[in-house]
Protein backbone atom coordinates (compact mmCIF):
# COMPACT_ATOMS: atom_id res chain seq x y z
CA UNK A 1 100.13 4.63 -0.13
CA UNK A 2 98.62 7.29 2.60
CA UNK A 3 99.72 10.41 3.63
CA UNK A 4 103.38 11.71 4.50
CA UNK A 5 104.03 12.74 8.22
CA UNK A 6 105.45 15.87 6.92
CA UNK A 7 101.52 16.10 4.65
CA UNK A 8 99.33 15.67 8.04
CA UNK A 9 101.20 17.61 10.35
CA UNK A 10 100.53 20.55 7.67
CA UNK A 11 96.93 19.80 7.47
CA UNK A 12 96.83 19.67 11.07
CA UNK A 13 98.56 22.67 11.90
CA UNK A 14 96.12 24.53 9.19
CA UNK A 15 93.46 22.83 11.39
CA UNK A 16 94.26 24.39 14.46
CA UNK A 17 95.06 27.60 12.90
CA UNK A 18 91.60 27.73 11.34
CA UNK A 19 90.33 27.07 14.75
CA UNK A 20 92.41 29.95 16.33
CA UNK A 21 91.77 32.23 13.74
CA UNK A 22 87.68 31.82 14.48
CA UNK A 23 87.94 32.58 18.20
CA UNK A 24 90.16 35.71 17.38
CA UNK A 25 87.69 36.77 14.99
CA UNK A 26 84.28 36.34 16.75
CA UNK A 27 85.89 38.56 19.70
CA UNK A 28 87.71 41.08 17.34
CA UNK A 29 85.15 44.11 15.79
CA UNK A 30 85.07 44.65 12.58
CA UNK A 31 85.82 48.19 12.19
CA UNK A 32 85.95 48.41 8.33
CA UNK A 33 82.42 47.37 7.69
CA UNK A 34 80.88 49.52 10.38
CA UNK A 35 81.93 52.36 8.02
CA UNK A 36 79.97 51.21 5.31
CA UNK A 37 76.46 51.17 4.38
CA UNK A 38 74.97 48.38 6.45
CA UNK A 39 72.76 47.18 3.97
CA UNK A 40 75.65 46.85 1.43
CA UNK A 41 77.50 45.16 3.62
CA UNK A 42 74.88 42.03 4.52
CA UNK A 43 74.33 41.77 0.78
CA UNK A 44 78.45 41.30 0.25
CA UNK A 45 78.42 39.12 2.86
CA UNK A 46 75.81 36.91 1.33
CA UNK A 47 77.14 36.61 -1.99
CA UNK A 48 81.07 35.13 -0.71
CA UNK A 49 81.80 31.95 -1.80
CA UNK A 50 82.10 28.98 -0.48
CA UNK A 51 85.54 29.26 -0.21
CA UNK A 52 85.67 32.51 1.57
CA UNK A 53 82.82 31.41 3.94
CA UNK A 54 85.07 28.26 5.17
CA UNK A 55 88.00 29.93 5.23
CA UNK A 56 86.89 33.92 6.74
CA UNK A 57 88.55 33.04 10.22
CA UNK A 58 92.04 32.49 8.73
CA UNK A 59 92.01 35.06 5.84
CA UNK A 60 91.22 37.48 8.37
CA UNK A 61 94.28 36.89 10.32
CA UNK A 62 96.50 36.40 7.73
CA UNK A 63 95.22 39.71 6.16
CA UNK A 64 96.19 41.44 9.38
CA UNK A 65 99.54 39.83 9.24
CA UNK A 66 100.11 41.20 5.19
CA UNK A 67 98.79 44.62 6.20
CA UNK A 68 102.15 45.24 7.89
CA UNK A 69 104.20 44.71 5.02
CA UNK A 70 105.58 47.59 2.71
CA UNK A 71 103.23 47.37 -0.36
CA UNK A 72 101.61 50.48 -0.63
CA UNK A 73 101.64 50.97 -4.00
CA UNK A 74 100.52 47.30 -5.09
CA UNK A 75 97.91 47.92 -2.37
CA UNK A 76 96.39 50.61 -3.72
CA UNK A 77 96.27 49.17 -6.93
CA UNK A 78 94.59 46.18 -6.09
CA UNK A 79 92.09 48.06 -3.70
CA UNK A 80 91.07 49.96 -6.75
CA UNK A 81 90.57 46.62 -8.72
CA UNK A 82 88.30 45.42 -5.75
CA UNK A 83 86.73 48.23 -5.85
CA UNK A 84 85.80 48.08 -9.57
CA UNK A 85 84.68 44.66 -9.02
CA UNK A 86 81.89 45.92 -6.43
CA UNK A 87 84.19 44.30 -3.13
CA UNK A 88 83.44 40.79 -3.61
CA UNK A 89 82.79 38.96 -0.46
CA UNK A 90 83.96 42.44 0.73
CA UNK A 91 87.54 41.56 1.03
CA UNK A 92 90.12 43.86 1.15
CA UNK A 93 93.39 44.07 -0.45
CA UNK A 94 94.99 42.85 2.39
CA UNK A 95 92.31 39.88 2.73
CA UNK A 96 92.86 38.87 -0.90
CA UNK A 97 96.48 38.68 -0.74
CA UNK A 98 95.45 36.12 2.38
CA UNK A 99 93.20 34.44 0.55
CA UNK A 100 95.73 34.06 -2.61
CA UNK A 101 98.12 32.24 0.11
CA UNK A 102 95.61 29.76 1.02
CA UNK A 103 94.90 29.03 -2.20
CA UNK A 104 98.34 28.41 -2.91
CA UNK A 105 98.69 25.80 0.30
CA UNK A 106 95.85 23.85 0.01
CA UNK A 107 96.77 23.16 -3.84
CA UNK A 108 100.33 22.39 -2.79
CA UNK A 109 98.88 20.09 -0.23
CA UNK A 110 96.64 18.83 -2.38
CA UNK A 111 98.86 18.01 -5.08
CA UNK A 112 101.42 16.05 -2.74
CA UNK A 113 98.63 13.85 -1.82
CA UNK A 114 98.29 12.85 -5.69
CA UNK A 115 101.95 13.32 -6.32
CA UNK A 116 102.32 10.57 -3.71
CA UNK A 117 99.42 8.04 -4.82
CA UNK A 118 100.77 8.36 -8.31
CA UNK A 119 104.53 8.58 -7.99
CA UNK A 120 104.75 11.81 -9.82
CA UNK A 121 106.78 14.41 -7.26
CA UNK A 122 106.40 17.02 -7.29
CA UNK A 123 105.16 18.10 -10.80
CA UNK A 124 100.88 17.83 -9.35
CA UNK A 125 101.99 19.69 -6.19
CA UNK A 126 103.62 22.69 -8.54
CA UNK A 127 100.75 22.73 -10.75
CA UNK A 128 98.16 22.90 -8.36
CA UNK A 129 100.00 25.81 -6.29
CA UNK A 130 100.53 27.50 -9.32
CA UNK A 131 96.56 26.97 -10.00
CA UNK A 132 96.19 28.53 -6.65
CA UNK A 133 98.69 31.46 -6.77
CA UNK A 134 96.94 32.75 -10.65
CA UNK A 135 93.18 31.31 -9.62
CA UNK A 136 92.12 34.80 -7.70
CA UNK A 137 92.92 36.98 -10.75
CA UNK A 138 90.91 35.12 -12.82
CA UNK A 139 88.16 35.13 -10.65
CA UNK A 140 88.39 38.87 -9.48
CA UNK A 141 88.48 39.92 -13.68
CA UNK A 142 85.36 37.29 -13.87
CA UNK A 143 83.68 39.40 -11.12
CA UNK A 144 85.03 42.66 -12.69
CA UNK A 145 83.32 41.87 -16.19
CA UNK A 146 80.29 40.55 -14.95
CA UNK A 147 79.56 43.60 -12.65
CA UNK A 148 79.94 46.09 -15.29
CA UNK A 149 77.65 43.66 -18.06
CA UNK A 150 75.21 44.01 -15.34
CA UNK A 151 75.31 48.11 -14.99
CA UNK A 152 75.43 48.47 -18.86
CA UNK A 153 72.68 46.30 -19.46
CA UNK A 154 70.72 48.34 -16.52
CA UNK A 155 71.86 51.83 -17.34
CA UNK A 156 69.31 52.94 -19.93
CA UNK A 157 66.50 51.62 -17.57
CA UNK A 158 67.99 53.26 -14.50
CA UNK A 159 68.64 56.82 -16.74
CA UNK A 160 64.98 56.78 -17.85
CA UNK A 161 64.00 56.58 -14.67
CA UNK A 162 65.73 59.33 -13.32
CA UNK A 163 65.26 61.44 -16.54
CA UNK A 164 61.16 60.87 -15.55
CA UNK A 165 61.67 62.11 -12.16
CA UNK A 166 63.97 64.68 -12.53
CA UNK A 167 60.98 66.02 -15.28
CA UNK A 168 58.45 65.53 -12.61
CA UNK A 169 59.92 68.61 -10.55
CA UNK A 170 62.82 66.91 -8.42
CA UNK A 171 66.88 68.15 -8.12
CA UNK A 172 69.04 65.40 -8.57
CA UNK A 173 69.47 64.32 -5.34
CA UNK A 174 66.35 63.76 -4.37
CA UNK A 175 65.79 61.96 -8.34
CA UNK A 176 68.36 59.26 -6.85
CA UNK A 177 66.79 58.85 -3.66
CA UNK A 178 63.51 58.03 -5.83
CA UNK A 179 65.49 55.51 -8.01
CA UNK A 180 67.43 53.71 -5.09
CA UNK A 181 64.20 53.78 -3.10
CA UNK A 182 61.95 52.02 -5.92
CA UNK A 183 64.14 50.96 -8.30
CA UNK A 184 65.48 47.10 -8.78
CA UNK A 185 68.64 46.09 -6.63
CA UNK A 186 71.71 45.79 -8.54
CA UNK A 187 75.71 47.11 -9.03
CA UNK A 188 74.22 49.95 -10.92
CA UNK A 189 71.64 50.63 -8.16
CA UNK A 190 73.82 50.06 -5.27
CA UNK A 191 76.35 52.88 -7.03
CA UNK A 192 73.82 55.37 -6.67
CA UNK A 193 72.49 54.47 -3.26
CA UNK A 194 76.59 55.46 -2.34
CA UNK A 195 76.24 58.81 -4.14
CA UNK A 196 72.94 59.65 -3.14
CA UNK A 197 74.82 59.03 0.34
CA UNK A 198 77.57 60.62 -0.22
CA UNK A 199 75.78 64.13 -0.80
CA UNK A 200 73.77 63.61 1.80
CA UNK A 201 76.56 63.57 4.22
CA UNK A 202 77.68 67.07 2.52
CA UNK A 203 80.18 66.24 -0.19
CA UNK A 204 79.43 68.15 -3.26
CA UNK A 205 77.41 66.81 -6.42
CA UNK A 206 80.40 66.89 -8.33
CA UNK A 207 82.97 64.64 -5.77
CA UNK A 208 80.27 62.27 -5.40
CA UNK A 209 80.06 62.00 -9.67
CA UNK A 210 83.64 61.62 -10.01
CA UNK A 211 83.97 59.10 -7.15
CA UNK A 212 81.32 57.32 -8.76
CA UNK A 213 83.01 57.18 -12.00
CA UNK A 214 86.17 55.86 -10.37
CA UNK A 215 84.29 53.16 -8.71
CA UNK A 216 82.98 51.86 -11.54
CA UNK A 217 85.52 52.66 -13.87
CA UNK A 218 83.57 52.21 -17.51
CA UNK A 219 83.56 54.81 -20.49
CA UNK A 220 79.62 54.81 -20.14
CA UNK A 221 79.84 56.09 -16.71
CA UNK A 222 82.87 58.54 -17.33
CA UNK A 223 80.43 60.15 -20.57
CA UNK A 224 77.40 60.62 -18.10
CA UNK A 225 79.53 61.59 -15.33
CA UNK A 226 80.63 64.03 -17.34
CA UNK A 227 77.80 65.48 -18.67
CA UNK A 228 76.05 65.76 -15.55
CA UNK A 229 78.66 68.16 -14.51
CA UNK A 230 79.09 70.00 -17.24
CA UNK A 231 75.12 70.54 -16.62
CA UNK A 232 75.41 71.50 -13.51
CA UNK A 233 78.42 73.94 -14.38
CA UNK A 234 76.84 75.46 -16.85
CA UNK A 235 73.25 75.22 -14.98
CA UNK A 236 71.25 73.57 -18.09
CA UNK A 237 68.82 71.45 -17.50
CA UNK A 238 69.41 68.01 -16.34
CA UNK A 239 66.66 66.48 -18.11
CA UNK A 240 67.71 66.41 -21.65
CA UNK A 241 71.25 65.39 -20.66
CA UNK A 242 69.90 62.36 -19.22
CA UNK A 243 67.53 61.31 -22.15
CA UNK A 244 70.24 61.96 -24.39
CA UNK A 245 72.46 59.42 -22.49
CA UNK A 246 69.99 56.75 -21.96
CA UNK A 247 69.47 57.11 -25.86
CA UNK A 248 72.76 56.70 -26.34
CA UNK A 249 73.67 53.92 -23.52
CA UNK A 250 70.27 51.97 -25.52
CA UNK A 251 72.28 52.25 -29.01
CA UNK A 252 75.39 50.65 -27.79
CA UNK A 253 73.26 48.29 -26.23
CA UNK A 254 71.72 47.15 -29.46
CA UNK A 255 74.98 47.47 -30.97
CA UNK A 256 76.37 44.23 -29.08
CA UNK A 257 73.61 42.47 -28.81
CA UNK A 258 73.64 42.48 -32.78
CA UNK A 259 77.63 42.01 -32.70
CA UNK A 260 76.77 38.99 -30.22
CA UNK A 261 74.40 37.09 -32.24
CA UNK A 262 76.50 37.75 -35.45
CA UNK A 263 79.29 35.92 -33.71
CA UNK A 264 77.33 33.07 -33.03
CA UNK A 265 77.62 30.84 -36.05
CA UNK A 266 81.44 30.88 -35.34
CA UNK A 267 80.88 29.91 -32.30
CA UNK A 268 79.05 26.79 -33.04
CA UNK A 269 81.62 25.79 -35.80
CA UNK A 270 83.92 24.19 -32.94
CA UNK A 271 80.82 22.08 -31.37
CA UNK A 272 79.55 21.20 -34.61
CA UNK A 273 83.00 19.99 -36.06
CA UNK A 274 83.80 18.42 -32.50
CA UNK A 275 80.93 16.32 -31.47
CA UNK A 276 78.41 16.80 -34.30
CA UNK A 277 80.31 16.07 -36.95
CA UNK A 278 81.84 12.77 -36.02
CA UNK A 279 78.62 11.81 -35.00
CA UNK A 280 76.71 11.58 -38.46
CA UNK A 281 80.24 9.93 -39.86
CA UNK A 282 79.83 7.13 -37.59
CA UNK A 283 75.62 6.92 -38.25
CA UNK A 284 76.82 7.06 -41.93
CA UNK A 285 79.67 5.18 -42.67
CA UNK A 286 79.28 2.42 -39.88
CA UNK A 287 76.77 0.16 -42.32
CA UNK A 288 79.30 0.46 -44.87
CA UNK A 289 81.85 -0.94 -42.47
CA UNK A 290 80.31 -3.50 -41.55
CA UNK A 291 79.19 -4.77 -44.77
CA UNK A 292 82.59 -4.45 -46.44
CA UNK A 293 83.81 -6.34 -42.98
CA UNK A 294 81.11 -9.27 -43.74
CA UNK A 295 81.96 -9.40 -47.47
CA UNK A 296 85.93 -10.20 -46.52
């Protein structure tokens, strides 16, 4: 059985949409991302997904349409979730609202297609739209953990650093320049290069920390956020605050990669039991069958 008429005029009218949607963007500017570091930018732009590459033209638009509505408080919200998440394909809260409501239509559509071929209306069409609607919060807490595994697993690294060149006669400022200039791209890197920004465009050492801390928004962060300021307050020396950090950051870095391998033995229970197990029974017990087969 093929498509409904109601099913292709729908694909077709996301077709032309698309289309429309490409035009207006290639000839609209894109104000947001001039703000922003350039170099950022290109490297958020680079890591969007397949998904959000095919589909940029139309989540643009639609963004524009969702910015109008009154949801300033859920906006907010979600911007600071982005945020945290490092901006993924450096959508905005607007944009991923868009890109939740494709999602959404192309599993309905996809799921009447199947819900047709196999007689089952509309329970495929629900599931998959469903999929689609909950889909983007799993993958925006996905990018959320994995961008702060990355900055704890770099932090002690990235403190030592600083803690050597802030010993070798720099201020802080300048020990971040060093460390974004030289040191190895990352989320953890690419947080400094915005605060070594930030007080170079003449906000204060402290805003810069605590926006910093916000952006990120892990306890690690918050204690050497902290601490930096309470240096600075009290003018002690940076130095030992920053050894005693990456000391401490190294620690709790041991500490799960100990918890992690401890937890691996009940982690291969399930594969064992599922696929190993049954494997030897059958190697094992298979002769036996047989024989007592032959011998009736």
């Amino acid at each position: 059985m093929g498509i409904s008429v109601q099913a292709q005029e729908l694909m077709l009218s996301l077709a032309v949409a698309c289309v429309v949607a490409f035009f207006y963007v290639v000839l609209a500017p894109d104000d947001e991302e001039s703000l922003e570091d350039p170099g950022l930018a290109v490297r958020r732009r680079k890591q969007r997904s397949i998904f959000l590459k095919l589909f940029a033209p139309l989540i643009y638009v639609l963004g524009q349409f969702i910015s109008v509505l009154p949801m300033h408080e859920r906006r907010e919200k979600l911007q600071k979730r982005l945020i945290q998440a490092g901006r993924p394909g450096g959508l905005s809260a607007d944009e991923f609202d868009a890109s939740r409501v494709i999602a959404v239509v192309l599993g309905f559509l996809a799921g009447s297609y199947f819900d047709l071929e196999a007689a089952t209306a509309p329970a495929i069409a629900v599931a998959l739209a469903l999929l689609g609607f909950l889909y983007p919060d799993i993958w925006l807490k996905g990018a959320t953990q994995k961008r702060r595994r990355s900055i704890f697993r770099t932090m002690p690294d990235i403190l030592d650093i600083l803690r050597l060149a802030v010993d070798a006669g720099l201020d802080l400022s300048s020990a971040f320049r060093v460390v974004v200039e030289r040191g190895r791209r990352g989320p953890l890197l690419d947080e400094l290069e915005l605060v070594e920004r930030d007080m170079a465009l003449g906000r204060t050492r402290k805003d810069a920390l605590r926006s910093f801390a916000d952006r990120v928004g892990m306890t690690e962060i918050n204690a050497l956020v902290l601490a930096l300021i309470q240096a600075d307050q009290l003018g002690a020396s940076i130095g030992p605050v920053l050894k005693t950090q990456a000391e401490m950051s190294r620690t709790k870095r041991w500490q799960l990669a100990e918890a992690t391998v401890n937890k691996m033995p009940m982690k291969m229970l399930g594969p064992l039991v599922l696929f190993i197990f049954p494997s030897s029974f059958i190697i094992l017990f298979t002769p036996l069958v047989i024989q007592w087969l032959q011998s009736d």
